[in-house]
Protein backbone atom coordinates (compact mmCIF):
# COMPACT_ATOMS: atom_id res chain seq x y z
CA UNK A 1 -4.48 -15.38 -19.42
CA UNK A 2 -6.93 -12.89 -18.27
CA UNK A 3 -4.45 -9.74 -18.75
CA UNK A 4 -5.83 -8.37 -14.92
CA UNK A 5 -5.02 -12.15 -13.74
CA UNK A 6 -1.66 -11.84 -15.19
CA UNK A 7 -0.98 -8.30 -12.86
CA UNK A 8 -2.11 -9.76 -9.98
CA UNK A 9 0.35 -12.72 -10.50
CA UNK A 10 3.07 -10.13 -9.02
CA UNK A 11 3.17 -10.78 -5.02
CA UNK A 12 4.99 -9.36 -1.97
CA UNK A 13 4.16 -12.09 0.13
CA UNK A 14 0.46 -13.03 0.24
CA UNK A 15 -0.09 -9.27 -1.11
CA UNK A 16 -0.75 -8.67 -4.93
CA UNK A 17 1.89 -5.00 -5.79
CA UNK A 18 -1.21 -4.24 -8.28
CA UNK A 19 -3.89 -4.13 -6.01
CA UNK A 20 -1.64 -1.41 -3.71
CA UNK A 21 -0.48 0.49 -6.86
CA UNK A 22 -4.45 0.93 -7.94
CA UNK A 23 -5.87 1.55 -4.32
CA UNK A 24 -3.08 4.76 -4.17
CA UNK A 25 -3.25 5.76 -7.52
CA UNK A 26 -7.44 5.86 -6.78
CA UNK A 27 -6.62 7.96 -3.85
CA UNK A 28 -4.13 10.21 -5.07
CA UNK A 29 -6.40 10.90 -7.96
CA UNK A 30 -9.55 11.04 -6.07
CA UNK A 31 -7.79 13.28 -2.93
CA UNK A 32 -8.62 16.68 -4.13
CA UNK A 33 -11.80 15.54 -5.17
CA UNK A 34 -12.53 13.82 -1.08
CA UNK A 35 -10.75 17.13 0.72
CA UNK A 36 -13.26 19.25 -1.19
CA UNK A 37 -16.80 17.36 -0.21
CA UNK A 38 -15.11 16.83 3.35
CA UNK A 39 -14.63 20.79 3.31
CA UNK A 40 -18.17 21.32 2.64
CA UNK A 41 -19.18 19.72 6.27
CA UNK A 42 -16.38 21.63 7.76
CA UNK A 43 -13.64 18.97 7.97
CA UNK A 44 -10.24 19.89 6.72
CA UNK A 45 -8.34 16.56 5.59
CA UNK A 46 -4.89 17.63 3.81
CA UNK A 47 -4.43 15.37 0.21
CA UNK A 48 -1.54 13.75 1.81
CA UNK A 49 -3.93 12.02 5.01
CA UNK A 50 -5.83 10.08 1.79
CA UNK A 51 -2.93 8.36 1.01
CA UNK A 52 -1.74 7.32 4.24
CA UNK A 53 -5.65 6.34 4.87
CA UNK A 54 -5.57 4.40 1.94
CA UNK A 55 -4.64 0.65 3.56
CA UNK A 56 -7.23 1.51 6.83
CA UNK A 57 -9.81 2.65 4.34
CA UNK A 58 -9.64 -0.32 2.72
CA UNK A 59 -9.57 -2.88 5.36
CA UNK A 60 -12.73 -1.28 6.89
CA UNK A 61 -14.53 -1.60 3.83
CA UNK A 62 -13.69 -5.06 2.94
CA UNK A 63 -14.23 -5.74 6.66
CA UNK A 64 -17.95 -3.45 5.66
CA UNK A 65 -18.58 -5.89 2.51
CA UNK A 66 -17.60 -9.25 3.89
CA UNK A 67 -14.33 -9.48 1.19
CA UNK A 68 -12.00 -11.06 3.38
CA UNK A 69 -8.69 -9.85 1.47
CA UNK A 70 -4.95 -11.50 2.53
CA UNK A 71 -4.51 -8.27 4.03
CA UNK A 72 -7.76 -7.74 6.11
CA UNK A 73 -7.57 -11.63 6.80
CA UNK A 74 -3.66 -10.65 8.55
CA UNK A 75 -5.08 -7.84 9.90
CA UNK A 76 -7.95 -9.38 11.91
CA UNK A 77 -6.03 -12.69 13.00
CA UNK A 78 -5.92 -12.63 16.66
CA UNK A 79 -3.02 -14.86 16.72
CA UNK A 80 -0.07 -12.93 14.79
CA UNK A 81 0.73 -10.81 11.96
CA UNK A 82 1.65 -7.95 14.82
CA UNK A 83 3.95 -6.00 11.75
CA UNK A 84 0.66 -5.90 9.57
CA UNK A 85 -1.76 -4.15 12.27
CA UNK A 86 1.38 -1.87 13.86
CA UNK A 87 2.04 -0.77 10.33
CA UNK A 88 -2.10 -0.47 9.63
CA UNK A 89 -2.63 1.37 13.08
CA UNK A 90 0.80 3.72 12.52
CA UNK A 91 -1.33 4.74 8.56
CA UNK A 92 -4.04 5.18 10.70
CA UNK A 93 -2.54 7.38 12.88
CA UNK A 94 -0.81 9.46 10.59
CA UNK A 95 -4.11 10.03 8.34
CA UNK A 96 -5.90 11.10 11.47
CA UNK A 97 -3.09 13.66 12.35
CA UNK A 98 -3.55 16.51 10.27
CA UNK A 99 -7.59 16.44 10.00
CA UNK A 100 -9.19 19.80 11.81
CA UNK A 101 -12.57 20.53 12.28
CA UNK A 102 -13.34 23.99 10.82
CA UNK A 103 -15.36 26.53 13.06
CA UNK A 104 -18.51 27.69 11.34
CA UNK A 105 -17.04 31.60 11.51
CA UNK A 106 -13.79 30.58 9.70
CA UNK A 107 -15.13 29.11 6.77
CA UNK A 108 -17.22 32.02 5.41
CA UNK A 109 -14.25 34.19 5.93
């Protein structure tokens, strides 16, 4: 077995644990890297908001590249799945709560 087959093998549900454990770590590890080139057009986006941006992030772009995951397939049903797209909407929400916009004067201070 195809030793990235055998990870995925381990499921909540429709939902592969490795998949979430590699789009976080890629955040986590990438957030200090993001904040920085998001500072540079004057948008302040704490390392924390990456994380909880993580799941919408990802939905978007699979929604973006036509990848139609379990999750972005729940999330888009019309019909039900209503735990998926609060919990997706609340990570939404709480990534978008600590961004600020940086005034042009504050930033060369």
């Amino acid at each position: 077995m195809i030793p990235i087959a055998f990870l995925r093998q381990f499921r909540l549900g429709d939902y592969a644990i490795f998949d979430f454990a590699v789009s976080f770590l890629g955040f986590y590890l990438l957030a200090p890297l993001l904040s920085k080139l998001f500072l540079k057009i004057r948008v302040d986006i704490p390392h924390q908001n990456w994380l909880y941006l993580t799941l919408p992030i990802g939905i978007v772009s699979h929604l973006l590249t036509g990848k139609i995951t379990p999750l972005t397939r729940d999330f888009i049903d019309l019909q039900g799945h209503y735990i998926v797209k609060i919990m997706i909407i609340g990570l939404l929400f709480l990534g978008l709560r600590g961004i600020k916009i940086i005034k042009k004067n504050k930033l060369n201070n």
